[in-house]
Protein backbone atom coordinates (compact mmCIF):
# COMPACT_ATOMS: atom_id res chain seq x y z
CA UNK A 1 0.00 0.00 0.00
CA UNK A 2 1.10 3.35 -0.90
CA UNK A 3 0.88 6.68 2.04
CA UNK A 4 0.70 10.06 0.74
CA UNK A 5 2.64 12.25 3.05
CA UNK A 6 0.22 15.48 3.67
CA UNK A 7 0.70 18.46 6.39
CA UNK A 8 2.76 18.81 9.27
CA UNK A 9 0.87 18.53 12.02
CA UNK A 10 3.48 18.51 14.94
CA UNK A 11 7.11 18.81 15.78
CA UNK A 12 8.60 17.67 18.68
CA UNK A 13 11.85 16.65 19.98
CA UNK A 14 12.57 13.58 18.70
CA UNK A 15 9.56 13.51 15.81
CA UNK A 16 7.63 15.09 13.23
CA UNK A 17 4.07 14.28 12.74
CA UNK A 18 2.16 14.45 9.37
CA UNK A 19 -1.12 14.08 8.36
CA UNK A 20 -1.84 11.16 5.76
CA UNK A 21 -3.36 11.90 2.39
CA UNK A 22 -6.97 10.25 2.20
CA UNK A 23 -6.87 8.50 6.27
CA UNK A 24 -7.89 11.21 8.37
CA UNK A 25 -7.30 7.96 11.47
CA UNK A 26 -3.67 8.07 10.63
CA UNK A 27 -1.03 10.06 11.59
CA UNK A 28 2.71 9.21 9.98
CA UNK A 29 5.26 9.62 12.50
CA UNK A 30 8.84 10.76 11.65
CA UNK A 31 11.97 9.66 13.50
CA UNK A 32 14.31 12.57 13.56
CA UNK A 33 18.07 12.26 14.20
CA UNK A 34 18.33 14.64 16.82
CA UNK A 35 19.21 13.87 20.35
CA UNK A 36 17.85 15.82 23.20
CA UNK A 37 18.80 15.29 27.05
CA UNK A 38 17.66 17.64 30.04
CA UNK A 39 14.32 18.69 28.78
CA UNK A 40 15.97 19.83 25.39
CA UNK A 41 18.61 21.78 27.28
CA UNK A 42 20.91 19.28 26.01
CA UNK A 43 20.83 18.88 21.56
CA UNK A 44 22.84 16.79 19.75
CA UNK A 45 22.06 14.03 16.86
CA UNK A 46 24.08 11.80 14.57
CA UNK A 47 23.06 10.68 11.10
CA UNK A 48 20.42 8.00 10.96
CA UNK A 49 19.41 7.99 14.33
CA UNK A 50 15.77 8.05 13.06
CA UNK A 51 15.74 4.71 10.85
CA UNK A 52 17.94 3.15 14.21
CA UNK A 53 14.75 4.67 16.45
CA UNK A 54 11.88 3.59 13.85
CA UNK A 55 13.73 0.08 13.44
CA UNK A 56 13.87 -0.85 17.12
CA UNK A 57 10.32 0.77 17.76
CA UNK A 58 8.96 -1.30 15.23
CA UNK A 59 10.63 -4.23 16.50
CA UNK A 60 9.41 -3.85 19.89
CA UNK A 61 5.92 -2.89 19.36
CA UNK A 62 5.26 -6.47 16.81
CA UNK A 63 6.88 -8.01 19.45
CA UNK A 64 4.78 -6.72 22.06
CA UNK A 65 1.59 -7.05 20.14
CA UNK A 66 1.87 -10.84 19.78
CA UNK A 67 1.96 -10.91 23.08
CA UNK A 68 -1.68 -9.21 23.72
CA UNK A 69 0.09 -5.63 23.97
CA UNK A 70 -1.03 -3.80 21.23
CA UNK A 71 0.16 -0.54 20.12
CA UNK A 72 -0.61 2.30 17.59
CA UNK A 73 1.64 0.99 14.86
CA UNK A 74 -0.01 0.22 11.55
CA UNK A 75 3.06 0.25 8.99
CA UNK A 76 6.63 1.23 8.66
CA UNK A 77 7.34 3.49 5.78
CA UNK A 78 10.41 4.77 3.85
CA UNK A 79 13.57 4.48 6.34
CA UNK A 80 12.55 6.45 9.57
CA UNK A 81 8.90 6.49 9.01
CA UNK A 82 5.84 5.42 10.62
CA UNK A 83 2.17 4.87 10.05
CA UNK A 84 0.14 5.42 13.24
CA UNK A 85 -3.40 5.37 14.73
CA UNK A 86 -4.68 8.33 15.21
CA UNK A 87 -5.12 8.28 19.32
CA UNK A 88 -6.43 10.51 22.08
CA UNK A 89 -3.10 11.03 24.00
CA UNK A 90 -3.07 10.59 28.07
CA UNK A 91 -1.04 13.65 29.66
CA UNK A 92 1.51 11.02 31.23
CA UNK A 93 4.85 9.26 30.81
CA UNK A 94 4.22 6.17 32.90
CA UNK A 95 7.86 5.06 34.04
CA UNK A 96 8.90 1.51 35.65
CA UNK A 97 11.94 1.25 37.06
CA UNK A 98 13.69 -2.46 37.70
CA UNK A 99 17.21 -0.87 38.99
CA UNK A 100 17.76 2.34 40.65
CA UNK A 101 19.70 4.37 38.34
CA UNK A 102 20.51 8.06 37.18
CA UNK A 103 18.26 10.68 39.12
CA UNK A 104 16.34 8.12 41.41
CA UNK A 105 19.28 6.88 42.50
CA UNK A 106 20.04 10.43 43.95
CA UNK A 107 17.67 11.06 44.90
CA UNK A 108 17.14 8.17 47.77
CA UNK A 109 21.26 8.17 48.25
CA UNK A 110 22.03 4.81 46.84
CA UNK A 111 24.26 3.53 44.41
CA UNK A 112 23.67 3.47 40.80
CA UNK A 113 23.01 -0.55 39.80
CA UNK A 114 20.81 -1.34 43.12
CA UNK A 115 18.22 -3.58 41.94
CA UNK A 116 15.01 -3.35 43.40
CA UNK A 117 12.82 -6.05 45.06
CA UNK A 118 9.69 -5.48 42.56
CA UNK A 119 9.48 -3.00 39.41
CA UNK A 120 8.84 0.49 40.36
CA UNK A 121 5.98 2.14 38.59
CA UNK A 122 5.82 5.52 38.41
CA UNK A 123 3.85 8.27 37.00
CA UNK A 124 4.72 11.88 35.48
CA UNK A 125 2.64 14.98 34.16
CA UNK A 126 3.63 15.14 30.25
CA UNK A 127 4.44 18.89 30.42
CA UNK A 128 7.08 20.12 28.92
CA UNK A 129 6.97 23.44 30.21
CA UNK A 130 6.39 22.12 33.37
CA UNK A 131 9.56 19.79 32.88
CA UNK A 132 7.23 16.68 33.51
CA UNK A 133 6.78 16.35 36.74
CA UNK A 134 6.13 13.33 38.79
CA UNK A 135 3.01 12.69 40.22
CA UNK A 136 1.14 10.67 43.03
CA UNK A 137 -1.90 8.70 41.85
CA UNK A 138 -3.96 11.38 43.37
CA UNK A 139 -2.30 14.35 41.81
CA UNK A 140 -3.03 12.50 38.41
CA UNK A 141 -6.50 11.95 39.02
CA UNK A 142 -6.52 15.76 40.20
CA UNK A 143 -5.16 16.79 36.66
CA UNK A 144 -7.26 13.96 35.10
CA UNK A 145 -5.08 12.34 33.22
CA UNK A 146 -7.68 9.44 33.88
CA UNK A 147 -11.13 9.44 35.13
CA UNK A 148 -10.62 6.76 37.98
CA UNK A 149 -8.31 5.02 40.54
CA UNK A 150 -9.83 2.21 38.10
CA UNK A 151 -7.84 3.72 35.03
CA UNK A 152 -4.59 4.48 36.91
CA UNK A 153 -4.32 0.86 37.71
CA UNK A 154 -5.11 -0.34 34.58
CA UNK A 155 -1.72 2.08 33.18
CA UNK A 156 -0.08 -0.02 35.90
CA UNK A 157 -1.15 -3.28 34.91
CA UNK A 158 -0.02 -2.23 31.17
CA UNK A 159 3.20 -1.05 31.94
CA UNK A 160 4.03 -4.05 34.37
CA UNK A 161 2.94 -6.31 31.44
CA UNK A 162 5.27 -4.27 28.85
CA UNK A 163 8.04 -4.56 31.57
CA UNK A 164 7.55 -8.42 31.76
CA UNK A 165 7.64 -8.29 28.01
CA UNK A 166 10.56 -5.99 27.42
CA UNK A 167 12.91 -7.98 29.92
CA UNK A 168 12.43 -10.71 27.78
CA UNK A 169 13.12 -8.81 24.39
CA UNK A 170 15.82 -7.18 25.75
CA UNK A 171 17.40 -9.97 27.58
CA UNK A 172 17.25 -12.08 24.37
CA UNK A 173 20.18 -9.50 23.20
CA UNK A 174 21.98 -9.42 25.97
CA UNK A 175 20.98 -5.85 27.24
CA UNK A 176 19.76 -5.53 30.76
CA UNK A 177 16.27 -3.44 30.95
CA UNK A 178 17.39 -1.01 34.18
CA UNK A 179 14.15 1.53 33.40
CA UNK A 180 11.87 2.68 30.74
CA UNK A 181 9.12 5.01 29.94
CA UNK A 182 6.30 4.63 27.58
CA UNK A 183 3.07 7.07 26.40
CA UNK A 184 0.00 5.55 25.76
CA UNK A 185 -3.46 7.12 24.42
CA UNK A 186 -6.92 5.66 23.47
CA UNK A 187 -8.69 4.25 20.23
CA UNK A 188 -11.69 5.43 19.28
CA UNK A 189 -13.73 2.31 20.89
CA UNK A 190 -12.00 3.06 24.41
CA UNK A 191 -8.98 0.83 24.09
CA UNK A 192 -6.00 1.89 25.98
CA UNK A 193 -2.74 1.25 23.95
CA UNK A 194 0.73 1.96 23.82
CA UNK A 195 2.11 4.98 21.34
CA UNK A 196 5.68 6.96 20.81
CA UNK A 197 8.17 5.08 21.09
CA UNK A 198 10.44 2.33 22.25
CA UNK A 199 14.12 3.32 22.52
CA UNK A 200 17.80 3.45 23.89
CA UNK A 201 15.99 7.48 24.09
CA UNK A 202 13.49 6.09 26.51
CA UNK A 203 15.06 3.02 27.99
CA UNK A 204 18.15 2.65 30.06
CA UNK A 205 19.92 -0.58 28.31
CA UNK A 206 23.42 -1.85 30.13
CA UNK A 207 25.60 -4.52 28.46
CA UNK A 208 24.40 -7.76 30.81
CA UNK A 209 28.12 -9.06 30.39
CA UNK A 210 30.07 -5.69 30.99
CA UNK A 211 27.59 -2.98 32.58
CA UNK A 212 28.33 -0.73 29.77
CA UNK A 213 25.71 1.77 28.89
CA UNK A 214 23.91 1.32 25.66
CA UNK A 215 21.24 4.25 25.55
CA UNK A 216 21.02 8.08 26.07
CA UNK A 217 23.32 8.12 28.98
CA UNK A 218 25.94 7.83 26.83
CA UNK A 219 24.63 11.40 25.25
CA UNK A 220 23.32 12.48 28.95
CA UNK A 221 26.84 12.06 30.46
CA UNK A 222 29.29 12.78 27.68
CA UNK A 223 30.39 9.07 27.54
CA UNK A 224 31.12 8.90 24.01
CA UNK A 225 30.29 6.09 20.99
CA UNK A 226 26.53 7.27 21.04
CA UNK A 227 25.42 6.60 17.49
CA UNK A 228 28.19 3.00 17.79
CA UNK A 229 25.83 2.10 21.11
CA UNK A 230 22.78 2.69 19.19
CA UNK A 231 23.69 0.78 16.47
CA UNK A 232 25.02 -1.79 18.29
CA UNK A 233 21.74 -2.33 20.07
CA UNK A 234 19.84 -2.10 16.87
CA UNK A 235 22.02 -5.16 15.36
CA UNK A 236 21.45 -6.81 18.37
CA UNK A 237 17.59 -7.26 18.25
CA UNK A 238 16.96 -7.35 14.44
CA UNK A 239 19.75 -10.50 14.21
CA UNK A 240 17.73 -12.15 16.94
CA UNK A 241 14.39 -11.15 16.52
CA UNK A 242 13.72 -10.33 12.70
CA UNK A 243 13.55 -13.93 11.93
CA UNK A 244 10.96 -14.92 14.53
């Protein structure tokens, strides 16, 4: 099938949105190569950091959705391109956490690597302006992001599930899943499902064999080999996964 390309309908940080020619329930999605760290205090980007993005979102979100996860993805397009459902977005980054690491570790005084008893779910306020803030379950219902206590636990339920899901996929490559964040928004019949992205931008990802860092701490922290980490995780999951 072909996809017409029509207007810009967004730009953010790490994407461009369009409309799509004659599907007014689509939305294409365009990975950009730019990095951003620090609520886009931070820029960078290295060339084809979009297709590496689309590649392992893609990956991720068929591997997810055979596993009763489903997401907004419809079809990949072109090299950093993607067709998406058209959702209505929830104003929250829901966040589980498996090992303490970067700011939560500093926060609570403990060393980076401490693994925690059961994943951590958090939730945070999708503000920019507001530098996304976390928030307690009844600060979210406050700002209704959901309706119900209900709906909050369902986001937890989801992300626990993707968590489950994601150690696997990850593990599979060798990369140890320390924390991730993921967006999710509704269908038009009420279904809640996941959207964005999957990502070394939105996951932390350490080498299980050395505990090097294979995700945007390496831009975060001036570490170096950004776009080689990338890649490398990239390689990883399409030579194990593509073939399944």
């Amino acid at each position: 099938m072909t996809y017409s390309k029509g207007a810009m309908i967004y730009e953010g940080k790490a994407k461009r949105l369009f409309e799509v020619e004659g599907h007014p329930e689509w939305i294409l999605q365009e990975f950009k190569d730019s990095l951003t760290a620090f609520n886009a205090l931070k820029k960078g980007s290295f060339d084809g950091k979009g297709r590496v993005n689309r590649d392992i979102t893609s990956l991720v979100f068929r591997f997810l959705e055979k596993r009763g996860l489903p997401s907004h993805r419809v079809a990949d397009v072109g090299t950093n391109e993607m067709i998406t459902e058209k959702l209505d977005m929830l104003k929250v980054e829901v966040v589980v956490r498996n090992v303490l690491a970067g700011s939560t570790a500093k926060k609570f005084g403990l060393e980076e690597g401490t693994p925690l008893e059961k994943p951590l779910v958090e939730f945070y306020y999708k503000d920019d302006v507001l530098a996304d803030p976390f928030i307690s379950d009844d600060q979210a219902l406050m700002m209704k992001v959901v309706k119900t206590q209900s709906e909050l636990d369902e986001l937890k339920s989801i992300a626990l599930k993707v968590n489950a899901g994601l150690i696997e996929f990850f593990g599979a490559a060798n990369l140890k899943l320390v924390d991730f964040k993921i967006e999710l928004g509704r269908t038009k019949d009420g279904r809640t499902v996941l959207a964005d992205e999957i990502t070394p931008d939105s996951c932390r990802l350490w080498d299980k064999s050395t505990g090097e860092k294979m995700d945007k701490d390496r831009f975060r922290r001036d570490l170096g080999n950004v776009q080689e980490s990338y890649v490398e995780v990239a390689t990883r999951l399409k030579n194990h996964w593509e073939s399944k």
